[in-house]
Each structure stands twice: as structure tokens, then as C-alpha cells.
Protein backbone atom coordinates (compact mmCIF):
# COMPACT_ATOMS: atom_id res chain seq x y z
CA UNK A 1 -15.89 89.42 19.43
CA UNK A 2 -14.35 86.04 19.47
CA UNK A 3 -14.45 84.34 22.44
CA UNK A 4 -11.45 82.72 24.56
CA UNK A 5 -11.57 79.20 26.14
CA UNK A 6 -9.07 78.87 28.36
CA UNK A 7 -9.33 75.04 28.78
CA UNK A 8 -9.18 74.57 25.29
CA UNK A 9 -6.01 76.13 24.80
CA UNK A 10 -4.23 74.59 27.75
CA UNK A 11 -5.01 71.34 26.35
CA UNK A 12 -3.57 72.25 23.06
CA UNK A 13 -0.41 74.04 24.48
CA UNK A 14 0.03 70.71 26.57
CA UNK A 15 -0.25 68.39 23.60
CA UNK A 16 2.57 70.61 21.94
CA UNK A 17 4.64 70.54 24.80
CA UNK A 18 4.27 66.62 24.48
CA UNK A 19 5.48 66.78 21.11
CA UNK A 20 8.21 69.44 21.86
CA UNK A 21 9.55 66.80 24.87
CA UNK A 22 9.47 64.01 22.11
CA UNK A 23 11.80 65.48 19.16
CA UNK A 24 13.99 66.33 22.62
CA UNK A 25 13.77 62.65 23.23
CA UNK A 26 14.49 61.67 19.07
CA UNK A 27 16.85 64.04 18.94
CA UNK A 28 19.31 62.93 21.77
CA UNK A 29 18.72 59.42 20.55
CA UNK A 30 21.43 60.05 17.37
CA UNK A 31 23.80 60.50 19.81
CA UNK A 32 23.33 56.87 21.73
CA UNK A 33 22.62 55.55 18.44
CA UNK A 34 25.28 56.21 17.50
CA UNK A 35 27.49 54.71 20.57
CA UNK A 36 24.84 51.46 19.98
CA UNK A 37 25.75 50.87 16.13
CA UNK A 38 29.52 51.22 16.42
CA UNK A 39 29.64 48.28 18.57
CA UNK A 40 26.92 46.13 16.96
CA UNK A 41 25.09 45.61 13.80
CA UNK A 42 22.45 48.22 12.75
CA UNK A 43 19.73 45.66 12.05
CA UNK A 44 20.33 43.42 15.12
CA UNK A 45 19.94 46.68 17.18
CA UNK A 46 16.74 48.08 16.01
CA UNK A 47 14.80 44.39 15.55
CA UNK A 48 15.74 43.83 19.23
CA UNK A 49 14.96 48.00 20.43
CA UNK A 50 11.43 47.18 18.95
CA UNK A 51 11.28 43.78 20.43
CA UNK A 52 12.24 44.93 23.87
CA UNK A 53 10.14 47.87 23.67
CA UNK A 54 7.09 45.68 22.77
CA UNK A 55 7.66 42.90 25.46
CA UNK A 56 8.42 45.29 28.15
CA UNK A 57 5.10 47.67 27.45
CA UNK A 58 2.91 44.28 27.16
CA UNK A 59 5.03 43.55 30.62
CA UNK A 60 3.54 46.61 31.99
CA UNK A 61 -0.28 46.16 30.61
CA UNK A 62 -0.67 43.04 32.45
CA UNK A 63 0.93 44.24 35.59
CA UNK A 64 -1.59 46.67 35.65
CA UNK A 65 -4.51 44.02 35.00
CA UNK A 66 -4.75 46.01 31.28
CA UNK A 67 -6.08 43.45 28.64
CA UNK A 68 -3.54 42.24 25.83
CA UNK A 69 -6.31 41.51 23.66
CA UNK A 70 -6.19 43.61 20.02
CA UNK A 71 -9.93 42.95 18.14
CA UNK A 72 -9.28 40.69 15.44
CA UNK A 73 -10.40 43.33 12.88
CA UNK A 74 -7.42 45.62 14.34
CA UNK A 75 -4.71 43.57 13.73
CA UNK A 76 -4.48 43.53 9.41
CA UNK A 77 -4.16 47.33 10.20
CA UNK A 78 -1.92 46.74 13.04
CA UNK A 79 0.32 44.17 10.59
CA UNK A 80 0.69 47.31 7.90
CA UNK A 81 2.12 49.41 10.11
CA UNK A 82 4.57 47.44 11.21
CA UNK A 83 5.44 45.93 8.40
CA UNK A 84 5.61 49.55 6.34
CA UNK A 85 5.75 52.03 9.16
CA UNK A 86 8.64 50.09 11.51
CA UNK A 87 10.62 47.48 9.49
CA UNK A 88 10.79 48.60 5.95
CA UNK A 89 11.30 52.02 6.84
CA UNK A 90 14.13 50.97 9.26
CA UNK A 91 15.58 48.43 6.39
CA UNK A 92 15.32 50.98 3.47
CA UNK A 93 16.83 54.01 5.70
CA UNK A 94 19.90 51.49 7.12
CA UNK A 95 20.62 49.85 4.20
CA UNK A 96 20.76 53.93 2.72
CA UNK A 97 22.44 55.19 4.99
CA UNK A 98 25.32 52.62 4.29
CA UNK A 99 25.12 53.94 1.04
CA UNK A 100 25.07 57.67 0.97
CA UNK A 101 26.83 59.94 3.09
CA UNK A 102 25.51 61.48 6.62
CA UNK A 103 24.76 64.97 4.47
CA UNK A 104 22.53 63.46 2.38
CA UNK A 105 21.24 61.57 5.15
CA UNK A 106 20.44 64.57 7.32
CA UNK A 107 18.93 66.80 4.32
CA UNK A 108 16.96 63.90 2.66
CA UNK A 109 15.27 63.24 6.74
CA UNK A 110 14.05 66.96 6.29
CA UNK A 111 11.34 65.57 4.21
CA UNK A 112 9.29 63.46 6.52
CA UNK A 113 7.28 66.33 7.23
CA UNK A 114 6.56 66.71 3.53
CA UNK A 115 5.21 63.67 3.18
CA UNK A 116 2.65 63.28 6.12
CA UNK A 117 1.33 66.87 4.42
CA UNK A 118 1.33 65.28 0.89
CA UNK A 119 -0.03 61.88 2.00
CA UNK A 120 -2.95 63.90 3.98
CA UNK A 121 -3.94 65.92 1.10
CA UNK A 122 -4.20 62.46 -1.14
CA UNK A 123 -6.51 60.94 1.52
CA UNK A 124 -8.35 64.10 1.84
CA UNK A 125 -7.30 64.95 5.55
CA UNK A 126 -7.16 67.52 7.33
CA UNK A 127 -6.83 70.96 6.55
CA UNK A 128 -5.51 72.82 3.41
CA UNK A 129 -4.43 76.46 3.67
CA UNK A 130 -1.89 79.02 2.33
CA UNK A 131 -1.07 79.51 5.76
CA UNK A 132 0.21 76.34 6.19
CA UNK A 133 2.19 75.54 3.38
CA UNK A 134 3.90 78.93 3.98
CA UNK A 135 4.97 77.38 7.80
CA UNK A 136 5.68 74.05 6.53
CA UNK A 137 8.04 75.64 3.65
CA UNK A 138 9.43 77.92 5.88
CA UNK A 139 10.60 75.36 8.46
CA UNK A 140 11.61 73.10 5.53
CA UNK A 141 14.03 75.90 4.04
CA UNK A 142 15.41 76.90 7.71
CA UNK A 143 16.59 72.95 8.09
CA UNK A 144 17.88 72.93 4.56
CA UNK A 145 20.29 76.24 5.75
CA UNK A 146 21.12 73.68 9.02
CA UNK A 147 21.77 70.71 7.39
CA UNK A 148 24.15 72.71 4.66
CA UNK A 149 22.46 72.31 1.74
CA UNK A 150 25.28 73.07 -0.54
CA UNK A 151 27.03 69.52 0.52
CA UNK A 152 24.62 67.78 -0.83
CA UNK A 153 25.89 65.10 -3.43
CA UNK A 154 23.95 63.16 -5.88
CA UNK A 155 26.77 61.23 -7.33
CA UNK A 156 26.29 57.76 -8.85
CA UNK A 157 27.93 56.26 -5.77
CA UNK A 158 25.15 57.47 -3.49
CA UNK A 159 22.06 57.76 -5.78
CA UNK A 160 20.82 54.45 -4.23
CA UNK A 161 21.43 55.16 -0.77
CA UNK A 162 19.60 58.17 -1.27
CA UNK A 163 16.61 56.80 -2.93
CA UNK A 164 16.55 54.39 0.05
CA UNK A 165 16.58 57.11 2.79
CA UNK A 166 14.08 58.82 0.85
CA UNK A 167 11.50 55.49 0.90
CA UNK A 168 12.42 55.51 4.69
CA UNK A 169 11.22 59.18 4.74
CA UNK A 170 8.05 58.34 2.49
CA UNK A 171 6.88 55.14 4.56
CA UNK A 172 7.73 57.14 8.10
CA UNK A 173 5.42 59.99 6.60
CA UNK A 174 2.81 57.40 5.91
CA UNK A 175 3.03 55.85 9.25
CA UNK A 176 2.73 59.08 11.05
CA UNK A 177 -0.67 59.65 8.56
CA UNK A 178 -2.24 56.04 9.43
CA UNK A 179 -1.52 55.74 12.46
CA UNK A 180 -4.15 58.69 13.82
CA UNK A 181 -6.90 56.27 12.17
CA UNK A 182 -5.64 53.31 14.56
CA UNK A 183 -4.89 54.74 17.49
CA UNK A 184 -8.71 56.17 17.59
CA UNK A 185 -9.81 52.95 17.84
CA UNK A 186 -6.72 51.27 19.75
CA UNK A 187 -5.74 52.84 23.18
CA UNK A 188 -2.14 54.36 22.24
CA UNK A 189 -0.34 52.20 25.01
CA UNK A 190 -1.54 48.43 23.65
CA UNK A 191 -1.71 49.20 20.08
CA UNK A 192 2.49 50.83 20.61
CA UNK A 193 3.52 47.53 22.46
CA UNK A 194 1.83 44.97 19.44
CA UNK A 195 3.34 47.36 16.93
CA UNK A 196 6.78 47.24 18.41
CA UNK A 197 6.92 43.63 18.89
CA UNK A 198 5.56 42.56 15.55
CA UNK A 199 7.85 45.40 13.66
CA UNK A 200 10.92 44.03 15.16
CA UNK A 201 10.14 40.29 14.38
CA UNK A 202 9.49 41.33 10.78
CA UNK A 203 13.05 42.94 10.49
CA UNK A 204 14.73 39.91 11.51
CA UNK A 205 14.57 38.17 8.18
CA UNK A 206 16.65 41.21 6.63
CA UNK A 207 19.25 40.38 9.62
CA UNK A 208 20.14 37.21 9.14
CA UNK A 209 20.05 37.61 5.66
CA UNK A 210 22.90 39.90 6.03
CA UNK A 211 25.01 37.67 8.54
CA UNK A 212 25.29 40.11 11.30
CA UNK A 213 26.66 39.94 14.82
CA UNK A 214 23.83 38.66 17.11
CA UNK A 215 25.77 39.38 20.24
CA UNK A 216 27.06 43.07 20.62
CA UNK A 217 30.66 44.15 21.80
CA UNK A 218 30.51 45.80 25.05
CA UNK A 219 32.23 49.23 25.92
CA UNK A 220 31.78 51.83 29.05
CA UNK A 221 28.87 53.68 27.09
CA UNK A 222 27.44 50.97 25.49
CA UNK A 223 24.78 49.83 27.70
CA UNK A 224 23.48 53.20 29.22
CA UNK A 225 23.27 54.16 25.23
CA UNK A 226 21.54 51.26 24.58
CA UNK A 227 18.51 51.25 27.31
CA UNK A 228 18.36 54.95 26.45
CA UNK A 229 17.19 54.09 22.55
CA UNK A 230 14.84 51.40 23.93
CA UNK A 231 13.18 52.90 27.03
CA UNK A 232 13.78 56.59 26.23
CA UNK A 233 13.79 57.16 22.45
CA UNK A 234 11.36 54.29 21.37
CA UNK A 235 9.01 53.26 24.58
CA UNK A 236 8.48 56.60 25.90
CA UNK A 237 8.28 58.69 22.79
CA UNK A 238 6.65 56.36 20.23
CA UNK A 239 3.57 55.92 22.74
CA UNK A 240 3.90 59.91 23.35
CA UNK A 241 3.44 60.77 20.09
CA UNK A 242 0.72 58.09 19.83
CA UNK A 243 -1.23 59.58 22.19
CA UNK A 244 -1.28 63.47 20.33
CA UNK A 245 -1.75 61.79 16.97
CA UNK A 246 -4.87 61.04 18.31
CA UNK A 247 -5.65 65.12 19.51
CA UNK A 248 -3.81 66.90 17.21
CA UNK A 249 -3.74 66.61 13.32
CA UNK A 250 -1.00 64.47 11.74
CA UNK A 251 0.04 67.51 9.71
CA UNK A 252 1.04 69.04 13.11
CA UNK A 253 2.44 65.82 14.19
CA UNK A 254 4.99 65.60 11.54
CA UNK A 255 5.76 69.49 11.18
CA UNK A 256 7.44 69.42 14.43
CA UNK A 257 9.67 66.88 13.50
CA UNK A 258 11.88 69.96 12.06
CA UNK A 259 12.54 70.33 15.82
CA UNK A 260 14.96 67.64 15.70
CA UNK A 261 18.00 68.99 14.04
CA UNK A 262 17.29 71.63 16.30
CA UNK A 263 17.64 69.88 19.32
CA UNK A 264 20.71 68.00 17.93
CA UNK A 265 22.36 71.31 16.95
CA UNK A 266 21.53 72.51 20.30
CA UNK A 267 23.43 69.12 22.23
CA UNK A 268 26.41 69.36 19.86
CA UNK A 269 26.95 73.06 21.06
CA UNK A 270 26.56 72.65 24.55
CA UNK A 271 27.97 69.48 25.12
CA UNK A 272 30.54 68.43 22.20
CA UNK A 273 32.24 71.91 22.24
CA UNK A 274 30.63 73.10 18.79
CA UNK A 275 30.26 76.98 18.24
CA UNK A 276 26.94 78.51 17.40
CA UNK A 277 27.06 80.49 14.40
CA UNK A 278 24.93 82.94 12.73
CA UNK A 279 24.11 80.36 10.40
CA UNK A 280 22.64 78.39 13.18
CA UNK A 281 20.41 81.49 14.36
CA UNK A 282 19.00 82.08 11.32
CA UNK A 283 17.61 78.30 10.98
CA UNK A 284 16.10 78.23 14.35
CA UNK A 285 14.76 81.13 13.92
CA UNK A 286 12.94 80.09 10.09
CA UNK A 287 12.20 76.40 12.08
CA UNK A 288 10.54 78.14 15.24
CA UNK A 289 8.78 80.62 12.68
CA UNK A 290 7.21 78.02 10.54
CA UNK A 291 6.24 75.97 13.63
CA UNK A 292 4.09 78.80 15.24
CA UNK A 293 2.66 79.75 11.80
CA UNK A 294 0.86 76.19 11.09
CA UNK A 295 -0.05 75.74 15.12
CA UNK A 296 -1.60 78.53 15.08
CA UNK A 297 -5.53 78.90 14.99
């Protein structure tokens, strides 16, 4: 007879409900992302989210007498991930998605998942099973029938774009699969606030090589948009998902990411008038199917 602890599984129920909460956050972040980039330049907007984010989570360490101090053999670790994980992953996925059309985009995203599974299995970690590929291909297929695969374009006029997005997709997946060997060693909360900073320093270079705007134009929704992205979609659910990565595998981590067109299919419905279709129900259902089949142990 196999035996039930209780404690165990509330703790793993609560670390999905963490990661649930922080495609909710992601996924409402397209939307003020959106409002943010329309009335300032891409790159000027995430270098200063990260920097923001960094200062005002260092900001909060010392007010709470927390040390600032990273060990010195943390930070060449600390310097890949920002340099790989935050700002070439930002560049490469802006500088695609200028590129390539928001189909593409959406469909090419799908694969972050993908990679923290294929970048595991090339270090060796974590589990292999047929059970799991089965969930992660399921979920995989269910946001292909979302993101209406049938659009998708590989014309010669978007083949770079695309291969960009798809290096932001490859070096997010990596992130996601390094950063559970940091953060066991780094408390989630420091090591979040020294990546932020340092990623959004390194993507400055790429913005004033560009000539952007370094001042934004104001509107109504501007500002609540932007402190959303900063405090709510980068503060809040960077450092949440720091703190599963290191209790749950990253192949978990990164399989729930599917969530995310589900959550933005979900906002669009209720709150920009868009009509659920059968098309719809038969994604979340193939997303939410795939989910439980991997979680489950």
C-alpha cells in the first residue's frame, strides 16, 4: 500500500499554485507591454524594467538589514545569466519581433518549454519518462491549435526575425535550466535583484547603438502599464519563479509556461470583447491535460 503524506503534497500543490499565479502575472504583462512600447522604445524599456527592478529589490534587502554581498565565486555565474538569460534573450527576441510577424511570434514562444526539457536531458537532469514527453507534447500541440498554426509564415521577409525569436526562446530555456543551480546556492531574493541590475546595464549598449528615445511619451495608461511590467511582471514574478526553481524541477518550471497563452486568451475574452470558441476549448483543454500529466507523481 503506498503511503500518503499530506505535508508533502501541500507543499507541492503550493509551489504550483506559485507558478500558476506567475504565468497569470506574464501573461497580463503583454497587455501593458504593449501600452509601454507604443509610446517608447523597446530596448530603453526593458534595460530600465530590469534596472528598476534590480535597484528597488537591493532597496528592499538593505531596508531589511539583508546583506548585498554575492560570494565572489557567484558572480561569473551570476554575469552568464544576465548576459545570456536577460539581455541577449531580450535583444535577439526584440530585434525578431521587429522582424517577423506577431503569429510567428506567438507560435515560435511555444517552444521555451522545449528547450528547458532538451537542455536538461543534455546536462543529464532531471527525469526522463514516456510520461512526460507525452504531457509536454500534448500541451505543445494544444498551444499550436491556440496560436493558429496554419498562419504561420516562413517567408524570406521574416526568416530572420524568426530565427531571432527562436535564440530568444533557446537562451530563455537555458536560463530557466541554470538558474536552479544558482539559486541553490544564492537566496532567490539577492541573486534576482544582482541579476536584474546587471542584465539591464548589459542591454544598454544595444540601445544606444540603435538611437532610441531615452525619454518616453506620456499617455493616460502609460504609467500604471509601466510600474505594472516592473513591479508586477518582472519584481514579483521573476523572484517567484526563483524561489520554485529551487523546489520543483526546471522541466516543471518551464512546462507551465504553456499557461500563458492561456491566460492571455482568457483576458482578451473577458475583457477586450473576444468570443470563446470551440477552438479555444479544445486547447485549454490539451494545455491543462499535458500540465497534470508531467506534475503528476
Amino acid at each position: 500500500m503506498v503511503s500518503f503524506d499530506g505535508d508533502v503534497y501541500n507543499l507541492r500543490m503550493q509551489n504550483y499554485a506559485l507558478l500558476i499565479l506567475v504565468q497569470v502575472l506574464f501573461g497580463l504583462n503583454f497587455v501593458a507591454s504593449k501600452i509601454v512600447v507604443s509610446n517608447w522604445s523597446a530596448f530603453g524599456f526593458a534595460s530600465w524594467r530590469f534596472i528598476i527592478s534590480g535597484l528597488f529589490l537591493l532597496i528592499y534587502l538593505k531596508l531589511r538589514g539583508s546583506s548585498l554581498k554575492l560570494e565572489r565565486v557567484h558572480w561569473r555565474p551570476l554575469f552568464m545569466l544576465s548576459l545570456i538569460g536577460l539581455s541577449f534573450s531580450q535583444s535577439c527576441f526584440l530585434w525578431g519581433l521587429k522582424n517577423t510577424t506577431a503569429t510567428n511570434t506567438a507560435l515560435i514562444s511555444s517552444t521555451i518549454p522545449v528547450f528547458v526539457f532538451i537542455i536538461n536531458r543534455l546536462r543529464n537532469i532531471g527525469t526522463w519518462s514516456k510520461g512526460k514527453v507525452f504531457g509536454l507534447s500534448l500541451s505543445f500541440f494544444g498551444v499550436l491549435i491556440l496560436r493558429n498554426v496554419e498562419d504561420f509564415s516562413l517567408s524570406n521577409q521574416s526568416f530572420v526575425g524568426d530565427l531571432f525569436v527562436l535564440m530568444a526562446c533557446a537562451s530563455l530555456g537555458w536560463l530557466i535550466s541554470m538558474s536552479k543551480d544558482f539559486y541553490s546556492k544564492v537566496p532567490a531574493l539577492l541573486g534576482s535583484a544582482h541579476m536584474f541590475w546587471l542584465g539591464g546595464c548589459l542591454l544598454i549598449p544595444a540601445w544606444l547603438f540603435l538611437s532610441e528615445p531615452l525619454i518616453p511619451g506620456f499617455t493616460g495608461q502609460f504609467l500604471p502599464a509601466l510600474l505594472y511590467s516592473i513591479f508586477g511582471a518582472t519584481c514579483l514574478t521573476y523572484l517567484l519563479n526563483n524561489i520554485v526553481l529551487t523546489k520543483v524541477d526546471s522541466d516543471v518550471v518551464g512546462l507551465f509556461i504553456f499557461l500563458q497563452p492561456v491566460v492571455a486568451t482568457t483576458v482578451a475574452v473577458f475583457f477586450l470583447g473576444e468570443i470563446f470558441t470551440l477552438r479555444m476549448a479544445m486547447s485549454f483543454f490539451l494545455i491543462a491535460s499535458g500540465v497534470i500529466i508531467v506534475v503528476r507523481k
